[in-house]
C-alpha atoms as a PDB file:
ATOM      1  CA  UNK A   1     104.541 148.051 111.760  1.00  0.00           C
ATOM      2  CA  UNK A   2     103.750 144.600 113.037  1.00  0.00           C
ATOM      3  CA  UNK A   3     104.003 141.660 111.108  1.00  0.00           C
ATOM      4  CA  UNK A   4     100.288 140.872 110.652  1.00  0.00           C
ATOM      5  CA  UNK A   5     100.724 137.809 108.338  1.00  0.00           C
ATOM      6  CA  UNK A   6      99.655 135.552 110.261  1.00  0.00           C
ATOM      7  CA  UNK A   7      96.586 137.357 111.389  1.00  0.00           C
ATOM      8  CA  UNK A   8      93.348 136.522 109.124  1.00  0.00           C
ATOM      9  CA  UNK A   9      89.957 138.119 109.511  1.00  0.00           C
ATOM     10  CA  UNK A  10      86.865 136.741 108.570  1.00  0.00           C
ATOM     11  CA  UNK A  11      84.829 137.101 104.915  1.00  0.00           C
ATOM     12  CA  UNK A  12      81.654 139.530 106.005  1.00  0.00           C
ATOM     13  CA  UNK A  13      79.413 141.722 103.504  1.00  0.00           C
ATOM     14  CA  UNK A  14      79.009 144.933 106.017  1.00  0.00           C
ATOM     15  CA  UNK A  15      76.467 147.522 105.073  1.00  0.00           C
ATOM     16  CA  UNK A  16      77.598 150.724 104.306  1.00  0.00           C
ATOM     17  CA  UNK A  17      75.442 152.555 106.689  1.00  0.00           C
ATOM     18  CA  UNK A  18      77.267 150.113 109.840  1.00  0.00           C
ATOM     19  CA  UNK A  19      80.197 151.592 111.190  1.00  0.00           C
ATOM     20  CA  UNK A  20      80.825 149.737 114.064  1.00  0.00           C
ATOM     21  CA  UNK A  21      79.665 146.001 113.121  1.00  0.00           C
ATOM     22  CA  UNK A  22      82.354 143.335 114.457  1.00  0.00           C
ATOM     23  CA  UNK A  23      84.380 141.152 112.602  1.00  0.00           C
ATOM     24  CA  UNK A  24      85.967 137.958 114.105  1.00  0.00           C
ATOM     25  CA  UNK A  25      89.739 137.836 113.576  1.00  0.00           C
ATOM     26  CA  UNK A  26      91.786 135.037 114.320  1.00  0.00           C
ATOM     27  CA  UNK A  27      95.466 134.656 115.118  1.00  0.00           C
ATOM     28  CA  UNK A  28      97.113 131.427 113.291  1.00  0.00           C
ATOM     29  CA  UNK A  29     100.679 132.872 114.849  1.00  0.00           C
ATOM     30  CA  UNK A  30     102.547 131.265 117.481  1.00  0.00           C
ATOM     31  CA  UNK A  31     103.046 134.838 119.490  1.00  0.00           C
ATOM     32  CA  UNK A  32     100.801 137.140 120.715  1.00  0.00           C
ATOM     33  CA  UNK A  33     100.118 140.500 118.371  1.00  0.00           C
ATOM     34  CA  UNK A  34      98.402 144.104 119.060  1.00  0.00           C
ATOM     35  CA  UNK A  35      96.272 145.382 116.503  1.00  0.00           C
ATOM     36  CA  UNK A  36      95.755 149.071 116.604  1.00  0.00           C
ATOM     37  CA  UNK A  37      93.708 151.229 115.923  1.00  0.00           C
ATOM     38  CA  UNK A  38      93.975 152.395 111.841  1.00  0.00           C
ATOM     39  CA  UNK A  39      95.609 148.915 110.851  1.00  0.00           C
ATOM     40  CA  UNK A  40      94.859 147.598 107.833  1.00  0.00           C
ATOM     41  CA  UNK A  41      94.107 143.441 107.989  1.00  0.00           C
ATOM     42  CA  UNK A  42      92.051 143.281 104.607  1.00  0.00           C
ATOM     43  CA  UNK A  43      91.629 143.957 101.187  1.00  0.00           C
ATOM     44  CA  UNK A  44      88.114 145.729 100.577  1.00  0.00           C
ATOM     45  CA  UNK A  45      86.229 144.676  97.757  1.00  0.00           C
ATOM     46  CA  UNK A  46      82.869 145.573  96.144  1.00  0.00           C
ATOM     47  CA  UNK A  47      80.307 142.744  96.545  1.00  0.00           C
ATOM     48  CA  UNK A  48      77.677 141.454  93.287  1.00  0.00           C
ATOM     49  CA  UNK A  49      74.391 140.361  94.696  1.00  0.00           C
ATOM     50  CA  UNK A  50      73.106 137.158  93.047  1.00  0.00           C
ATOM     51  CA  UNK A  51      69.713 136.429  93.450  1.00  0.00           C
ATOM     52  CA  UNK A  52      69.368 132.690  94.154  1.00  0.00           C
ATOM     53  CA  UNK A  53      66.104 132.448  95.485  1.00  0.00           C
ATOM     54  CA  UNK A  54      64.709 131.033  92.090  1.00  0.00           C
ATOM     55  CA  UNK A  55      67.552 128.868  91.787  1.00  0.00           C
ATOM     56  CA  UNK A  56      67.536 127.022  94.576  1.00  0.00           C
ATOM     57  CA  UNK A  57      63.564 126.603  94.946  1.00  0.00           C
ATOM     58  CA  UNK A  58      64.228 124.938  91.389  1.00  0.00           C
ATOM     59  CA  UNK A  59      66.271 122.419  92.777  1.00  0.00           C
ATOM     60  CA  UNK A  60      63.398 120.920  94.987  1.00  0.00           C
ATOM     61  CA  UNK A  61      61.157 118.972  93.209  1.00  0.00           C
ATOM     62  CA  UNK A  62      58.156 119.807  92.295  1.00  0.00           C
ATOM     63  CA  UNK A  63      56.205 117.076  93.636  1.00  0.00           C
ATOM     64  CA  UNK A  64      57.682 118.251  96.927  1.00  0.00           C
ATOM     65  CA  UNK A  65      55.830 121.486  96.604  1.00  0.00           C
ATOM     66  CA  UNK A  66      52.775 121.940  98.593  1.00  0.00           C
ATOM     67  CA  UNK A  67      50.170 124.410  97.784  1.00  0.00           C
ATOM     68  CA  UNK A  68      49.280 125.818 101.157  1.00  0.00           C
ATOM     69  CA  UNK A  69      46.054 127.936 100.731  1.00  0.00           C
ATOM     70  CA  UNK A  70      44.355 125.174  99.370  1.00  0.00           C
ATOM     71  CA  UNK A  71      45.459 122.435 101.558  1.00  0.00           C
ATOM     72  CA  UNK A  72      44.069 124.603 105.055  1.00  0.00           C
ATOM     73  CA  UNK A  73      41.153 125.117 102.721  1.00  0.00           C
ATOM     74  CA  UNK A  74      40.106 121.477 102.685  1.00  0.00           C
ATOM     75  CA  UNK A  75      40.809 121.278 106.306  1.00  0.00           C
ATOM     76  CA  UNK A  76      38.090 124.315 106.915  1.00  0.00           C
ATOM     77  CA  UNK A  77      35.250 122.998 109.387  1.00  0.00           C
ATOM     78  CA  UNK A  78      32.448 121.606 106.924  1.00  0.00           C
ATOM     79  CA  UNK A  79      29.927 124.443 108.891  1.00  0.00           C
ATOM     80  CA  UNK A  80      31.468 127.350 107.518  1.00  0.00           C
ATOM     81  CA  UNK A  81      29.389 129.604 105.201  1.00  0.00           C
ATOM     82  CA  UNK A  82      30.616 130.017 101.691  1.00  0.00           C
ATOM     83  CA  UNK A  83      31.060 133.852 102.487  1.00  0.00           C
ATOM     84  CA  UNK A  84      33.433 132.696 105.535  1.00  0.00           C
ATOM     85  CA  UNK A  85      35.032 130.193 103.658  1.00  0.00           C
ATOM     86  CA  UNK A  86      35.724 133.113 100.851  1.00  0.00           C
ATOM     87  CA  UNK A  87      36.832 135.594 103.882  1.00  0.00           C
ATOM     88  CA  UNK A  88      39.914 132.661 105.051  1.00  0.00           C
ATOM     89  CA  UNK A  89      40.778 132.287 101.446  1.00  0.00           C
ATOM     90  CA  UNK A  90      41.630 135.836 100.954  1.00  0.00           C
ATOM     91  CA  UNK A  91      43.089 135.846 104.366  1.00  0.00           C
ATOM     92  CA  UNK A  92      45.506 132.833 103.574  1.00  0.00           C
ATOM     93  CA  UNK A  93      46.187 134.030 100.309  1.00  0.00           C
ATOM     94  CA  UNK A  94      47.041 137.604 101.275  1.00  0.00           C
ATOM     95  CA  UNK A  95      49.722 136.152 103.546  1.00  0.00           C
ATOM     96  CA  UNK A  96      50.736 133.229 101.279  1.00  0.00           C
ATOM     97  CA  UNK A  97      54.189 134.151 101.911  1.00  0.00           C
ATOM     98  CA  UNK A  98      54.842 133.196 105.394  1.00  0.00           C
ATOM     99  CA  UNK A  99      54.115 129.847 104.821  1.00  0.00           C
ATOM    100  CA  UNK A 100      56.341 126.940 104.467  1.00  0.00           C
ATOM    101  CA  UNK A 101      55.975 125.129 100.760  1.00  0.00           C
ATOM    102  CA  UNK A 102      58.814 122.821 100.969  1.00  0.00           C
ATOM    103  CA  UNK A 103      61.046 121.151 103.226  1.00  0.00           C
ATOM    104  CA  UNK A 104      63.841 123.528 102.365  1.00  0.00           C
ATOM    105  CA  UNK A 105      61.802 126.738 101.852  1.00  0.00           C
ATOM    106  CA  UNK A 106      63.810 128.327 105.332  1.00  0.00           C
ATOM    107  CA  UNK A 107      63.912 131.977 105.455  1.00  0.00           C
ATOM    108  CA  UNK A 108      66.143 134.366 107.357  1.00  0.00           C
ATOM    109  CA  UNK A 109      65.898 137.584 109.189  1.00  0.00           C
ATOM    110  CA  UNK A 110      68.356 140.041 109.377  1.00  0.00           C
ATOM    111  CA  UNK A 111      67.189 142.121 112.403  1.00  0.00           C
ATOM    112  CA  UNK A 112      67.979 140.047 114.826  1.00  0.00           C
ATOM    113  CA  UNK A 113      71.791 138.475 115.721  1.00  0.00           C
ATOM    114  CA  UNK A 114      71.676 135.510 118.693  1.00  0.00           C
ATOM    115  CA  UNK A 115      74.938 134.942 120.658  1.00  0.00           C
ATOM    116  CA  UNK A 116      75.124 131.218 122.544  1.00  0.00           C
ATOM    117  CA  UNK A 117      76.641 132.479 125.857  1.00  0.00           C
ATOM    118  CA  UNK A 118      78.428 129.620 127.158  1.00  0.00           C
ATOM    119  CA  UNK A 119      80.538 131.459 129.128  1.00  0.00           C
ATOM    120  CA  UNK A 120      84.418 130.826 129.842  1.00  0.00           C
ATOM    121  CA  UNK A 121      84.062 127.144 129.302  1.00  0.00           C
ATOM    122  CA  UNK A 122      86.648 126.167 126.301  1.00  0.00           C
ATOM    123  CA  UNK A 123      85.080 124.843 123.056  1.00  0.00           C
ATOM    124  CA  UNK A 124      83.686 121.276 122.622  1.00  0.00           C
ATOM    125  CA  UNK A 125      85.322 119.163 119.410  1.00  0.00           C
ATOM    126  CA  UNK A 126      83.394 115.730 119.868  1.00  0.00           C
ATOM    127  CA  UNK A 127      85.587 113.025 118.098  1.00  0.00           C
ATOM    128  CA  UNK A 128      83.827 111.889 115.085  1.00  0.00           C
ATOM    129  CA  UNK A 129      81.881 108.811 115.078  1.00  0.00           C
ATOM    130  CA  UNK A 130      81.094 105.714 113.268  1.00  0.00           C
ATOM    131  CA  UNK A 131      77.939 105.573 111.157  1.00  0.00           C
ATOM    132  CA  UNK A 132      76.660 102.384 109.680  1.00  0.00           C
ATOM    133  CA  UNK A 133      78.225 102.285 106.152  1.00  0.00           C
ATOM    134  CA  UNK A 134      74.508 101.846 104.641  1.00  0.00           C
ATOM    135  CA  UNK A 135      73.441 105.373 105.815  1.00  0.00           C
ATOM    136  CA  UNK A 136      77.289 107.210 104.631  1.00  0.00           C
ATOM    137  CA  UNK A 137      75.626 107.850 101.251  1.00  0.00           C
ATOM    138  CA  UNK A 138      72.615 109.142 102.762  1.00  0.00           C
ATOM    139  CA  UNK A 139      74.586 111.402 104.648  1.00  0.00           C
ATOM    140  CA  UNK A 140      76.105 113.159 102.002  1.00  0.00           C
ATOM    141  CA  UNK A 141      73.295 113.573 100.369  1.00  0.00           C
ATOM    142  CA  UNK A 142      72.080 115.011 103.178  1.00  0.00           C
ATOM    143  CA  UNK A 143      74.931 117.706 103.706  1.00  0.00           C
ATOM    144  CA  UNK A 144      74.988 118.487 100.447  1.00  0.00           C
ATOM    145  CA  UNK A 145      71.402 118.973 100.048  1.00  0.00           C
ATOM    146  CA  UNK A 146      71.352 121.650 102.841  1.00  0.00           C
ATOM    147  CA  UNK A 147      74.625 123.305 101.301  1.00  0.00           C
ATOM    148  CA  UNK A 148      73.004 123.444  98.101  1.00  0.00           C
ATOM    149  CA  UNK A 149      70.227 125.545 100.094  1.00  0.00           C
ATOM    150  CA  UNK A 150      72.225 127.672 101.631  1.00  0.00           C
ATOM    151  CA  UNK A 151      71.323 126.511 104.835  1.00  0.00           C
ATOM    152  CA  UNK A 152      74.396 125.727 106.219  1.00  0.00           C
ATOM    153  CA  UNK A 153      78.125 126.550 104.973  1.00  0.00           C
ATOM    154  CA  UNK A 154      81.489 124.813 105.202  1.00  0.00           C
ATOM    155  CA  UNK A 155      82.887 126.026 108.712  1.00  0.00           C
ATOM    156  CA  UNK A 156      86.761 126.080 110.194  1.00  0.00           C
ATOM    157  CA  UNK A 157      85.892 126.270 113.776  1.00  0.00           C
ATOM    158  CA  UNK A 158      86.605 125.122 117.418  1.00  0.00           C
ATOM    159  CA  UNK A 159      83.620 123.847 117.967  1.00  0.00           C
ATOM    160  CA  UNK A 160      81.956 120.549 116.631  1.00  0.00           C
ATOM    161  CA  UNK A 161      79.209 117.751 117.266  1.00  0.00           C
ATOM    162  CA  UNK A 162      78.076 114.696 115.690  1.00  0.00           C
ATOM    163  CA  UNK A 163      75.716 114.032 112.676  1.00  0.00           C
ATOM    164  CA  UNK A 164      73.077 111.406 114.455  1.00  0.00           C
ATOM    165  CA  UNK A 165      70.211 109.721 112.390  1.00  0.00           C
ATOM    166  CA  UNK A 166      67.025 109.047 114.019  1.00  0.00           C
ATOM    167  CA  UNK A 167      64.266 107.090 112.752  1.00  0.00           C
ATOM    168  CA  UNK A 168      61.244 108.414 112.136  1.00  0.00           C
ATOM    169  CA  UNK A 169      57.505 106.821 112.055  1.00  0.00           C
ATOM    170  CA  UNK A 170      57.393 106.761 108.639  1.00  0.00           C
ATOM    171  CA  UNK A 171      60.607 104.396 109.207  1.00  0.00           C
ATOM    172  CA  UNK A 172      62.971 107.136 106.809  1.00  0.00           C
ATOM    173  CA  UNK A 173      65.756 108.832 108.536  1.00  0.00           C
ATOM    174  CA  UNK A 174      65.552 112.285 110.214  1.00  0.00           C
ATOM    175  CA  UNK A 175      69.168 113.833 109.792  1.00  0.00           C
ATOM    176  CA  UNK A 176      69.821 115.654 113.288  1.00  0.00           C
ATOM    177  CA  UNK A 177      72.913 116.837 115.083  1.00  0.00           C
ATOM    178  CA  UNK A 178      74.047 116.068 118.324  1.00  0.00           C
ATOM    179  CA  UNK A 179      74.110 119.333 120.690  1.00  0.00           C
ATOM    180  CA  UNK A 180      73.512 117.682 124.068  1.00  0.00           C
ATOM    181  CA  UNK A 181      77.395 118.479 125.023  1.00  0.00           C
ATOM    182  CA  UNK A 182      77.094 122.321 124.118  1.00  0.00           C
ATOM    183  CA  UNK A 183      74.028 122.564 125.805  1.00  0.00           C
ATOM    184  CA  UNK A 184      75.061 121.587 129.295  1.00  0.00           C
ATOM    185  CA  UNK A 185      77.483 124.759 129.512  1.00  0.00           C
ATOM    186  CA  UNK A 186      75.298 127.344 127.543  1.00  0.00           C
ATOM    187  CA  UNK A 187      73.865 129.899 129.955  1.00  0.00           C
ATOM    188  CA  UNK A 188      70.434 129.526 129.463  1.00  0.00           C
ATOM    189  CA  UNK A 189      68.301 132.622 128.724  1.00  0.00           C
ATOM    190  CA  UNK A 190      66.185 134.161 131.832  1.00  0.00           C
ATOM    191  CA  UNK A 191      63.136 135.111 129.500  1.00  0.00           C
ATOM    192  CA  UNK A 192      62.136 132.047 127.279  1.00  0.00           C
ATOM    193  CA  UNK A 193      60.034 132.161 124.155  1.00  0.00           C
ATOM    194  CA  UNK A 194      56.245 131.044 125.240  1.00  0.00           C
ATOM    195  CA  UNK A 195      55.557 127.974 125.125  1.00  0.00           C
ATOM    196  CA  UNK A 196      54.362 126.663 121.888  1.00  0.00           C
ATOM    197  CA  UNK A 197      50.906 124.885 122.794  1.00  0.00           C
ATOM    198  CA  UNK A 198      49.845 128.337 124.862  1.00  0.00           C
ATOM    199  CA  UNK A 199      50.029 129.968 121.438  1.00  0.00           C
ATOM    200  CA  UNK A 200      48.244 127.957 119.564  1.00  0.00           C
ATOM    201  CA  UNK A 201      45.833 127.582 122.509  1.00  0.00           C
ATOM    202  CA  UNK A 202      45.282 131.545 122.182  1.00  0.00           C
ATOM    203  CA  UNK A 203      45.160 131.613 118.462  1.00  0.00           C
END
């Protein structure tokens, strides 16, 4: 039996009907070990779903919150009948759901996994850099904002880039991360999604 304790896999909540989902494992040991087939590397344990969906919308303000139907309804051209105006109401509100209401109202989907091919190229660290220390506060803020939302999570990995702040027109800060590094050695995908003004051009 080989000494394994060096050997961590990471935390995943697997389905029960997945047999053959993959779990990243990483080796923290100087030496090189075989895992095989029928070895144990974790402790299974049974999972309690929280639902946090009302939490964390709580945390936004509400002055933040945006009621959608009515806000396309006031932007209806001023010719449309009462009856047609009634008809995009129902519409809107029937689908209510897909809309955005706040600038941390992200959803997720679980049917589809994307993988970042960037080939054999070795993982990019970018050295941290030096913010202005007016904008550290804002920063954290920031991070902790989008933690809070369960947008992002903290992360031990290989790979990192730099926060950058860019100004919007509004003259407030829009917090962004630097990905221009990663992006030169990703593989980029031979079928792209459409592009974004022929959609709405066809809607």
């Amino acid at each position: 039996m080989p000494n394994l304790s060096h050997v961590y896999s990471g935390r995943r909540v697997l389905p029960a009907r997945f047999t053959k989902l993959r779990v990243r494992v990483v080796n923290a040991d100087t030496c090189e070990h075989v895992i095989r087939k029928g070895t144990r590397l974790l402790k299974l344990e049974r999972a309690e779903v929280v639902e946090t969906s009302n939490e964390l919308s709580s945390k936004e303000p509400l002055a933040s919150k945006v009621d959608v139907v009515e806000q396309m309804m006031s932007s209806l051209p001023k010719e449309l009948t009462k009856q047609q105006q009634r008809a995009v109401k129902e519409l809107l509100s029937e689908h209510e759901n897909i809309f955005s209401k706040g600038e941390y109202d992200i959803r997720r989907t679980p049917y589809v996994e994307y993988r970042i091919d960037t080939g054999a190229h070795r993982s990019i660290r970018q050295a941290l850099r030096r913010h202005p220390c007016k904008y550290l506060d804002g920063i954290d803020e920031q991070l902790e904002e989008v933690k809070a939302h369960g947008i992002i999570e903290p992360a031990a990995s290989p790979w990192a880039s730099n926060v950058v702040l860019v100004r919007k027109k509004d003259n407030s800060l829009r917090f962004c991360i630097d990905y221009r590094q990663p992006k030169r050695i990703t593989v980029q995908d031979s079928y792209p999604i459409p592009l974004m003004d022929n959609c709405l051009n066809a809607l």
